[in-house]
Protein backbone atom coordinates (compact mmCIF):
# COMPACT_ATOMS: atom_id res chain seq x y z
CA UNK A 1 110.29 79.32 102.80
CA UNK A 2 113.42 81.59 101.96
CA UNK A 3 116.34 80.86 99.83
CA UNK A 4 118.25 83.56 101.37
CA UNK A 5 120.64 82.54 104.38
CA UNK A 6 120.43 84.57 107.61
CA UNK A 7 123.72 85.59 109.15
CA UNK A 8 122.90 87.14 113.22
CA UNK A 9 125.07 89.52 115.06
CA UNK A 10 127.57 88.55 117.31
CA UNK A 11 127.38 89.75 120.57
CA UNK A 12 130.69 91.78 119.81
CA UNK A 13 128.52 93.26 117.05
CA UNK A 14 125.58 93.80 118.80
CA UNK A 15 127.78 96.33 121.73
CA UNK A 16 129.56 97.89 117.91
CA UNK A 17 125.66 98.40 117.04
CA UNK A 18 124.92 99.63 120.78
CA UNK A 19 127.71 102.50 120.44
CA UNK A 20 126.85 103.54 116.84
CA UNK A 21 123.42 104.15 117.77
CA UNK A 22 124.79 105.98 120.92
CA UNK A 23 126.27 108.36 118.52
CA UNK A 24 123.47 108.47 115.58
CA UNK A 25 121.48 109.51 119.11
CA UNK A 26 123.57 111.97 120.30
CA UNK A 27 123.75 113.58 116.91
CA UNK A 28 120.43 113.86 116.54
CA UNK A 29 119.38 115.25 120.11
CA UNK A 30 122.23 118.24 119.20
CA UNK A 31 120.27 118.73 115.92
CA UNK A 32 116.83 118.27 117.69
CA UNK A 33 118.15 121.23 120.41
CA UNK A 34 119.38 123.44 117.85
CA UNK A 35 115.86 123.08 116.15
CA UNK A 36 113.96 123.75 119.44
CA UNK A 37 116.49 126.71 120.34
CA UNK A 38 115.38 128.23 117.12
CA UNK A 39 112.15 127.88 117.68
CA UNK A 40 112.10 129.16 121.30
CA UNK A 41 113.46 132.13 120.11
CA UNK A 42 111.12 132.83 117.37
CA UNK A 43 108.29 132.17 119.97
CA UNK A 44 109.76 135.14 122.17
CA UNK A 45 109.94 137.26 119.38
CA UNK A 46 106.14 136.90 118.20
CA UNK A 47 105.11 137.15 122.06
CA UNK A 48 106.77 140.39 122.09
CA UNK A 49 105.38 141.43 118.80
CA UNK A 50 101.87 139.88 120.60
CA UNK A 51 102.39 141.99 123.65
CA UNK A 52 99.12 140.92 125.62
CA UNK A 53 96.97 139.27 123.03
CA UNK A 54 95.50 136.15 125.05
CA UNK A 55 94.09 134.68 121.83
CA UNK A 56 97.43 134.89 119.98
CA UNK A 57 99.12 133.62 123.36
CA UNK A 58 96.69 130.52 122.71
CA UNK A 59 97.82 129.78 119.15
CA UNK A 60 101.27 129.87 120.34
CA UNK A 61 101.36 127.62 123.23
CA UNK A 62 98.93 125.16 120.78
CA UNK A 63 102.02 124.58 118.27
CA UNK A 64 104.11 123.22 121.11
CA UNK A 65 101.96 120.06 121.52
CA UNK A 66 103.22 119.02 117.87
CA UNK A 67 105.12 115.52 118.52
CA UNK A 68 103.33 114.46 121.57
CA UNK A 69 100.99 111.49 123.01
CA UNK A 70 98.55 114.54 121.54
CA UNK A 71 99.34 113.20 118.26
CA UNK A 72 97.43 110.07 118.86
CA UNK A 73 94.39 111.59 120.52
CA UNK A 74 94.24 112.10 116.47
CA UNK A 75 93.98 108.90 115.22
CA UNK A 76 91.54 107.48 117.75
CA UNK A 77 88.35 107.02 116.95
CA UNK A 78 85.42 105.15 118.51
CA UNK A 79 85.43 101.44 117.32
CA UNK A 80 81.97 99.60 118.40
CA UNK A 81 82.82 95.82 118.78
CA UNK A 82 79.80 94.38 116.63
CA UNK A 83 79.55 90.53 117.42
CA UNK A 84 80.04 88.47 114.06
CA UNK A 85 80.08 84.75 114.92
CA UNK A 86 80.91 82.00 112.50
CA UNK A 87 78.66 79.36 113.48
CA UNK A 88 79.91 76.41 111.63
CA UNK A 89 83.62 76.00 112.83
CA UNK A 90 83.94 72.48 111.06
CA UNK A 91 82.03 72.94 107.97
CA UNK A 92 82.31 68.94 105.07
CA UNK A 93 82.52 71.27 101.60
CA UNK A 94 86.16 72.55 102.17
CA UNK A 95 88.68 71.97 99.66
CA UNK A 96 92.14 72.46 100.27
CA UNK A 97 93.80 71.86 96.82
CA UNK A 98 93.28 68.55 96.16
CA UNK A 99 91.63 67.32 99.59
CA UNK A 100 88.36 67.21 99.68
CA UNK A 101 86.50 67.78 101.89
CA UNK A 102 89.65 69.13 104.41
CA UNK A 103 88.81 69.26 107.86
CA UNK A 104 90.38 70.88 110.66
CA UNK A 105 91.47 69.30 113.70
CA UNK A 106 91.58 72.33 115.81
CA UNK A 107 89.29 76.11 114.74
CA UNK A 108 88.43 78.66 116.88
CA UNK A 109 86.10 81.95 115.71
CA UNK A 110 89.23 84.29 116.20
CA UNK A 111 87.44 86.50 113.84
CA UNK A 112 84.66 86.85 116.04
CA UNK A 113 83.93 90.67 115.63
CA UNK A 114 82.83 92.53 112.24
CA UNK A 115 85.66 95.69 112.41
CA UNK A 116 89.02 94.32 112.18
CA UNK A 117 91.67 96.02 110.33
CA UNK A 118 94.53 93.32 110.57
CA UNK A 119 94.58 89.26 111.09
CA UNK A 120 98.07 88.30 111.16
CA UNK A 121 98.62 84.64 110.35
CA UNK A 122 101.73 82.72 111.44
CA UNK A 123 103.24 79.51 109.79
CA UNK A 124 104.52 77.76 113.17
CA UNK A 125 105.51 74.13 113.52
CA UNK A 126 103.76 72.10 116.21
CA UNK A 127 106.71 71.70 118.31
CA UNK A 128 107.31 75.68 118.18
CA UNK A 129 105.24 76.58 121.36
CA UNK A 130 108.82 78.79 122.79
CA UNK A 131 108.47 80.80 119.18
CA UNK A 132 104.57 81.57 119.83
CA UNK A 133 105.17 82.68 123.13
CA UNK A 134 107.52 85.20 122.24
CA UNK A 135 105.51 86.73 119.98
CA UNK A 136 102.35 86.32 122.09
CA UNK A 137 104.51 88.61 124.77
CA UNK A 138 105.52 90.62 122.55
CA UNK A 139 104.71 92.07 118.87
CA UNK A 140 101.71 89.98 118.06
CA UNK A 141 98.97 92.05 120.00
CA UNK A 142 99.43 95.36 119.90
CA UNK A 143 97.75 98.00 121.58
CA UNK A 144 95.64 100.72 119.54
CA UNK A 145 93.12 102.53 120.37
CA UNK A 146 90.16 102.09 118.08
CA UNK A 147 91.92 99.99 116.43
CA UNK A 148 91.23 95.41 116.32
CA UNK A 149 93.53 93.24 115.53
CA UNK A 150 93.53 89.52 115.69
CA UNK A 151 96.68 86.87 116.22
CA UNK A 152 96.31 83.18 114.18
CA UNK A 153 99.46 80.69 114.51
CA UNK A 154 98.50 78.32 111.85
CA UNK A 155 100.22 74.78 111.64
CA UNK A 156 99.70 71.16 110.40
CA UNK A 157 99.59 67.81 112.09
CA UNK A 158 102.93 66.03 113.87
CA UNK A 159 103.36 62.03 114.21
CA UNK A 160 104.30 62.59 117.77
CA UNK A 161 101.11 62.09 120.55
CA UNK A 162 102.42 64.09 122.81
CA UNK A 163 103.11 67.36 120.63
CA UNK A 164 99.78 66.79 119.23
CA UNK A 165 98.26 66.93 123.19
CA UNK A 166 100.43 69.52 124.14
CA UNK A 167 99.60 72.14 120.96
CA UNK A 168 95.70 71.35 121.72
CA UNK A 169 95.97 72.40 125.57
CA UNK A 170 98.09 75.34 124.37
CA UNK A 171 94.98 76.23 121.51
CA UNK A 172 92.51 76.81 124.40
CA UNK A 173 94.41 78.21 126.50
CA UNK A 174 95.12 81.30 123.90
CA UNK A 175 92.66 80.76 121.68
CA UNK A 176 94.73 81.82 118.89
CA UNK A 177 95.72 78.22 117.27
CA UNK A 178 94.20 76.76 114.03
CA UNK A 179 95.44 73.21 113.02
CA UNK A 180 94.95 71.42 109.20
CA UNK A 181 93.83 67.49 108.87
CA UNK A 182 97.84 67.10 106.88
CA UNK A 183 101.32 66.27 107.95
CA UNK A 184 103.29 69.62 108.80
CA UNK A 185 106.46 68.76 106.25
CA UNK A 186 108.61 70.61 104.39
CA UNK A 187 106.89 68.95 101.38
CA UNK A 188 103.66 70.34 102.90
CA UNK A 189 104.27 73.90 102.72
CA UNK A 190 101.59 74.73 99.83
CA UNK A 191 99.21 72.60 101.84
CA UNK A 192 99.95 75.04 104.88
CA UNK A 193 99.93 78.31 102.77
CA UNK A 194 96.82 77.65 101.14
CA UNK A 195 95.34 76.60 104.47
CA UNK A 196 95.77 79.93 105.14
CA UNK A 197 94.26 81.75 102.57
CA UNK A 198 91.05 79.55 102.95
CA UNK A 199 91.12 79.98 106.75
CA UNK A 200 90.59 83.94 106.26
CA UNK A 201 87.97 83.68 103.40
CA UNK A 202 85.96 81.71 105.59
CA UNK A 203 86.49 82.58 109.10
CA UNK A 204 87.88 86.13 109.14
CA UNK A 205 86.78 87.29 105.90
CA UNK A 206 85.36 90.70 107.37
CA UNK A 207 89.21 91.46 107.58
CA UNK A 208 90.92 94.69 105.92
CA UNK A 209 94.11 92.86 105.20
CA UNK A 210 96.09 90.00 106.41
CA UNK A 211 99.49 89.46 107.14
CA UNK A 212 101.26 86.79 106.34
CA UNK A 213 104.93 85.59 108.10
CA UNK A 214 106.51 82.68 110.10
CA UNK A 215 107.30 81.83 113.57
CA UNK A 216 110.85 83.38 113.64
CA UNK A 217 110.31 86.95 112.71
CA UNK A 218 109.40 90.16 113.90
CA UNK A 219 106.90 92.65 112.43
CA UNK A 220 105.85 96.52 113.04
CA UNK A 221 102.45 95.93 112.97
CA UNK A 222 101.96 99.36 114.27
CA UNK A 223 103.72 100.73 111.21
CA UNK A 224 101.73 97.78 108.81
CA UNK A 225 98.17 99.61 110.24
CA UNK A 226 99.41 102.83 109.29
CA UNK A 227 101.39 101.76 105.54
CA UNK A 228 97.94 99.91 104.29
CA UNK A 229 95.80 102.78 105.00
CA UNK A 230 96.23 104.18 101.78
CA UNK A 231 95.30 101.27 99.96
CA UNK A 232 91.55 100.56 101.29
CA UNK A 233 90.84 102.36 98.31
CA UNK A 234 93.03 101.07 95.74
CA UNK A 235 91.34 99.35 92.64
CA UNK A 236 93.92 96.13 93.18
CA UNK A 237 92.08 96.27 96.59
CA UNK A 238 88.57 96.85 95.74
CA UNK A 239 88.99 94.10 92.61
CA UNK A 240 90.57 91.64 94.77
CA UNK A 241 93.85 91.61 93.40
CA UNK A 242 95.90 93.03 96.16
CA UNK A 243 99.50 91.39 96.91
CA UNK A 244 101.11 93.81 98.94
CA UNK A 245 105.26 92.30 99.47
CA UNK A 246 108.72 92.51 99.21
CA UNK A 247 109.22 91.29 95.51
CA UNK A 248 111.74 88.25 94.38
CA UNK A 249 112.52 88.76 90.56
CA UNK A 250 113.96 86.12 88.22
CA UNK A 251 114.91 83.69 91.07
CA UNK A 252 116.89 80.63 89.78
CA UNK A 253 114.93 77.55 89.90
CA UNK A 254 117.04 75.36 92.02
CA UNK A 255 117.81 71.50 91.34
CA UNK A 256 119.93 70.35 93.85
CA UNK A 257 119.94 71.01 97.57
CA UNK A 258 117.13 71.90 99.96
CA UNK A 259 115.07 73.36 97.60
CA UNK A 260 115.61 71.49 94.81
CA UNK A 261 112.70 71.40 92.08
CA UNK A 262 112.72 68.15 90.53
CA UNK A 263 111.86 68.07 86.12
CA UNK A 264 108.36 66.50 86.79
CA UNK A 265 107.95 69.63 89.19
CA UNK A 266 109.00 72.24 86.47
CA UNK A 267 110.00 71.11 83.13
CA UNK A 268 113.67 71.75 82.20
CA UNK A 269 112.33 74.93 79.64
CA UNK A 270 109.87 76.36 82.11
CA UNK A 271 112.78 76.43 84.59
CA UNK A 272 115.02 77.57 82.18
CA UNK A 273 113.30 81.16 82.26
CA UNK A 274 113.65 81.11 86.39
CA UNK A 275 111.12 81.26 88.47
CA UNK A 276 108.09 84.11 88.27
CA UNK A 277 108.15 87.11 90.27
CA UNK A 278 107.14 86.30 93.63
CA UNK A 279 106.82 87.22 97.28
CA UNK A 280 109.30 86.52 100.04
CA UNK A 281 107.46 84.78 102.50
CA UNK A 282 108.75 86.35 105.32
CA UNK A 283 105.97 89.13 105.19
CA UNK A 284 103.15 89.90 102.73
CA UNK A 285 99.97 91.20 102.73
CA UNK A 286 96.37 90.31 100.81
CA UNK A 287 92.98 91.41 101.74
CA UNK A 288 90.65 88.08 102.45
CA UNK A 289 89.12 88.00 99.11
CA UNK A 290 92.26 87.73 96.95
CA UNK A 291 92.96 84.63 99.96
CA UNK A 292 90.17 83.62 98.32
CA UNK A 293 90.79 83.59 94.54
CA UNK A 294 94.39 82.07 95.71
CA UNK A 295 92.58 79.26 97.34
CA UNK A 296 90.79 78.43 94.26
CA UNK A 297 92.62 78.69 91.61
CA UNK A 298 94.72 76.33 93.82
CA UNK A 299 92.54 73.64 92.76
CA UNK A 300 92.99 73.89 89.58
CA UNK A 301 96.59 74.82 88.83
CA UNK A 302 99.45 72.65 88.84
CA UNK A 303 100.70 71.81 92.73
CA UNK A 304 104.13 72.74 93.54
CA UNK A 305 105.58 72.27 96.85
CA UNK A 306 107.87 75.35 97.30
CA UNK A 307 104.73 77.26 98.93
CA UNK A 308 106.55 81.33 97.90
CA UNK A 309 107.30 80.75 94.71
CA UNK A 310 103.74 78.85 93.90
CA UNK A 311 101.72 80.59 96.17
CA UNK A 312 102.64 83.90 95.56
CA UNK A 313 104.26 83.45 92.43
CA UNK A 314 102.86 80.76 89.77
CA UNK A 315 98.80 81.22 91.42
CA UNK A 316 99.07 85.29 90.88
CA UNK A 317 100.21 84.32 87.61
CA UNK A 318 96.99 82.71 86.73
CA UNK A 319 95.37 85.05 87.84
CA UNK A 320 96.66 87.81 86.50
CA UNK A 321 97.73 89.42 89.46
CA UNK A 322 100.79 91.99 89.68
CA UNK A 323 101.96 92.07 93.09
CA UNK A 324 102.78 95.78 94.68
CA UNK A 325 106.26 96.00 96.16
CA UNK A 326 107.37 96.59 99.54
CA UNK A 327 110.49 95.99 99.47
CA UNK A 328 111.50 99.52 100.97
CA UNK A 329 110.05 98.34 104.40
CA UNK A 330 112.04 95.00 104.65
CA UNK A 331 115.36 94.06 105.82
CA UNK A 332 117.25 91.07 106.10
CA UNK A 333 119.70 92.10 108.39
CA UNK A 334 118.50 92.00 112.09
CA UNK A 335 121.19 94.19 113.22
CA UNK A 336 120.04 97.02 110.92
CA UNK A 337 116.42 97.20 112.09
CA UNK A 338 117.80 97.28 115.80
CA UNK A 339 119.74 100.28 114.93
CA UNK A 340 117.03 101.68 112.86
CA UNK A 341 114.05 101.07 115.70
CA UNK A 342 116.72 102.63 118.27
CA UNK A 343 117.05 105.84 116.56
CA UNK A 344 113.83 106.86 115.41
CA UNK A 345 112.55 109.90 116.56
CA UNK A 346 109.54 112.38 115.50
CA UNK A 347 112.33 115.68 114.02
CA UNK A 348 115.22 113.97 112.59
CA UNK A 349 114.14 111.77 109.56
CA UNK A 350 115.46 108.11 109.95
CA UNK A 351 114.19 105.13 107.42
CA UNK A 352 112.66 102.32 109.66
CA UNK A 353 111.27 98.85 108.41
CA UNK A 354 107.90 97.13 109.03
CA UNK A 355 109.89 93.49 109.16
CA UNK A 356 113.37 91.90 109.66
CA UNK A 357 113.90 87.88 111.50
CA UNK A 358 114.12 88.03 115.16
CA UNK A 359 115.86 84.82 115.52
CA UNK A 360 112.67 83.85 117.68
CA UNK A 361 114.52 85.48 120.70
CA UNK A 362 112.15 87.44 123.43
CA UNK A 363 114.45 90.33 124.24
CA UNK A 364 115.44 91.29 120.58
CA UNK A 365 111.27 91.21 120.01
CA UNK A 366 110.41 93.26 122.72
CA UNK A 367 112.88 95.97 122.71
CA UNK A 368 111.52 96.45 118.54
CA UNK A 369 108.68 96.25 119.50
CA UNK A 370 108.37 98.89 122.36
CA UNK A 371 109.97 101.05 119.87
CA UNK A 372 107.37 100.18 117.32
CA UNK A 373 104.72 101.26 119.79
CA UNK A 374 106.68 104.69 120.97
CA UNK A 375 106.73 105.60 116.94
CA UNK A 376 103.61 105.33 116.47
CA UNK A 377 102.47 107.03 119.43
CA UNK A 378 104.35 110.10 118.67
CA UNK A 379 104.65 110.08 114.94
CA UNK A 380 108.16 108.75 114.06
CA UNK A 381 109.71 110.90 111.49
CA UNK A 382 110.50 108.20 109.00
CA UNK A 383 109.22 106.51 105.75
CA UNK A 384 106.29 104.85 107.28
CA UNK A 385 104.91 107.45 109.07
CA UNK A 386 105.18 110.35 106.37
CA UNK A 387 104.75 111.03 103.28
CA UNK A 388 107.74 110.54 100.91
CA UNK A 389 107.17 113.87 99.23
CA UNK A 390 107.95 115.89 102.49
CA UNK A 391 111.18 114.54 102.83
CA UNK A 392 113.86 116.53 101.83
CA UNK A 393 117.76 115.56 101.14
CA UNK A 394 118.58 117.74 103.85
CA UNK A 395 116.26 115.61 105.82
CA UNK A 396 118.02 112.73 104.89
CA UNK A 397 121.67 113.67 106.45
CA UNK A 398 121.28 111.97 109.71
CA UNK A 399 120.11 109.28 108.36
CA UNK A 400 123.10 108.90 105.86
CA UNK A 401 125.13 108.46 109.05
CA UNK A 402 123.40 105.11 109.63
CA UNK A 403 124.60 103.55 105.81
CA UNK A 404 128.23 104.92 107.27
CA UNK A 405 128.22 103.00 110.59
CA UNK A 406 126.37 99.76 108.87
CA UNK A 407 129.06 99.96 105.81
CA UNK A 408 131.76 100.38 108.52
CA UNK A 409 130.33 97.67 110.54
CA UNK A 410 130.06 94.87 108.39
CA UNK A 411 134.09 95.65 106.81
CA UNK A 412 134.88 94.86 110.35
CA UNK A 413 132.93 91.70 110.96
């Protein structure tokens, strides 16, 4: 669930996008030549200074493979698929909040080997199958060498037979399809979110992280492998109290509309102080065991149907979790991450984002995420990829060029 309301490019703003990146492009090959030029010529100069020296020679021609598929022959490393089998897909002492004991009406061992460094699961209505597809074909499974990753769309019951027949064929078909024993309703959001987090603990709990998002967005998971590397050993990690997200601070508890949050859900003075600080749910990222400790202090804490601000917001609470923000590597704007993937490059620094919506549309997904895929094979030049520390304000200029064009843009629309 998200407050915020999405506004998507015109196709008029989409070719204004198209030139702007033409440009940002074109600048940045000049700069990239002018780099290289400089380069070439410092290369003659220490081959002359070399003369004949074949080991010297060898050190030279070694620094030109800097920036190339090379790169990744670095990060592979020998992954041996280990079999780890959940026997007992439909075990009676689950509790989902206040059902007990919850069964599942469709589970599948998706988790089914012991190295697995990300499980992404997907909120996804039944009727969604055109949404899963799309990212199916797309970002969902993407190829590293080394490294496993696993794909969960994760949904609730519908009223309607033939939805219900038609998501079941689709489950075994893919494989990748859990499905809860409760109504998939707005109202049953916390049911669905918590689903989740109980899911993982028990079937994929051998996990590094998980991601969490819905049907209608896109995510770098190429970029998310790389950004949560630092934090395997982080003591919010290792104490299973890792919230890893985009953070929403003193959001207004709504009472009218969509959203609305009736007096018996918060009291007029709790709401008074706003809501706690919590994730947006378009991306965030736990390790299984804090899934866990979610899952069961849902039990015991007071339900609330808006799933972000209670699952991420009021549970941590309880718990005394602080959440880590990420809010550097998300966008709202879908039009700024397509001009952002379309620029990056490994020698000219450009920010780039791990997640933005994709308005569940297959060409928008694919073209981010064969750029996703080309950055990480040859080392984008960007926030995700290096370290913050190494980037200068120099560094920076091109990028500056892109806050122009988007501030230009959008006075325009």
């Amino acid at each position: 669930m998200n407050l915020c309301k999405l506004r998507f490019p015109t196709t008029k703003q989409l070719y204004k996008l198209v030139i702007a990146a033409c440009i940002i492009i074109a600048i940045s090959v000049l700069l990239q030549n002018s780099e290289e030029m400089a380069d070439n010529d410092a290369m003659n100069q220490l081959r002359a200074a070399a003369g004949e020296n074949q080991q010297f020679n060898l050190q030279l021609n070694q620094l030109k493979l800097k920036h190339t598929d090379n790169w990744l022959k670095d990060i592979q490393h020998e992954v041996v698929e280990i079999p780890h089998p959940h026997e007992n897909l439909h075990p009676d002492n689950l509790t989902l909040i206040d059902i007990h004991p919850f069964t599942m009406e469709i589970n599948q061992d998706i988790c089914n080997i012991s190295n697995i460094a990300l499980v992404t699961i997907i909120h996804t209505a039944v009727q969604n199958d055109d949404a899963r597809r799309v990212i199916r074909d797309t970002w969902g499974n993407p190829t590293m060498p080394g490294v496993n990753t696993r794909l969960v769309f994760l949904t609730g019951r519908s009223e309607d037979p033939d939805k219900e027949a038609a998501l079941k064929t689709e489950a075994y078909q893919f494989g990748d399809i859990v499905q809860g024993d409760f109504m998939d309703t707005y109202h049953n959001l916390s049911y669905k979110n918590i689903f989740g987090k109980l899911w993982v603990s028990e079937f994929c709990e051998q996990a590094e992280f998980v991601v969490k998002t819905d049907d209608d967005m896109f995510i770098d998971l190429y970029a998310t492998y790389n950004v949560t590397r630092q934090y395997l050993k982080h003591p919010k990690y290792l104490q299973d109290e890792f919230i890893l997200c985009p953070k929403w601070y003193g959001m207004t508890v709504l009472r009218e509309g969509k959203w609305a949050a009736s007096y018996e859900d918060i009291s007029k003075e709790e709401g008074d102080k706003g809501y706690p600080t919590y994730c947006t749910g378009w991306i965030y990222i736990v390790n299984p065991g804090t899934a866990g400790r979610i899952s069961e202090v849902a039990q015991t804490t007071k339900f609330f149907w808006i799933d972000d601000a209670w699952v991420t917001g009021y549970l941590p609470k309880a718990l005394g979790i602080e959440h880590i923000d990420l809010i550097e590597f998300f966008v709202m704007e879908l039009e700024r991450i397509i001009l952002s993937k379309s620029v990056q490059n490994p020698e000219i620094y450009h920010r780039d984002y791990l997640a933005a919506p994709n308005a569940r549309n297959f060409e928008i997904s694919y073209a981010l995420h064969k750029y996703a895929e080309w950055c990480y094979r040859h080392n984008c030049y960007n926030n995700m990829y290096r370290s913050k520390d190494n980037i200068s304000d120099t560094d920076q200029i091109a990028d500056l060029l892109l806050d122009k064009y988007k501030l230009e843009f959008k006075s325009e629309s």
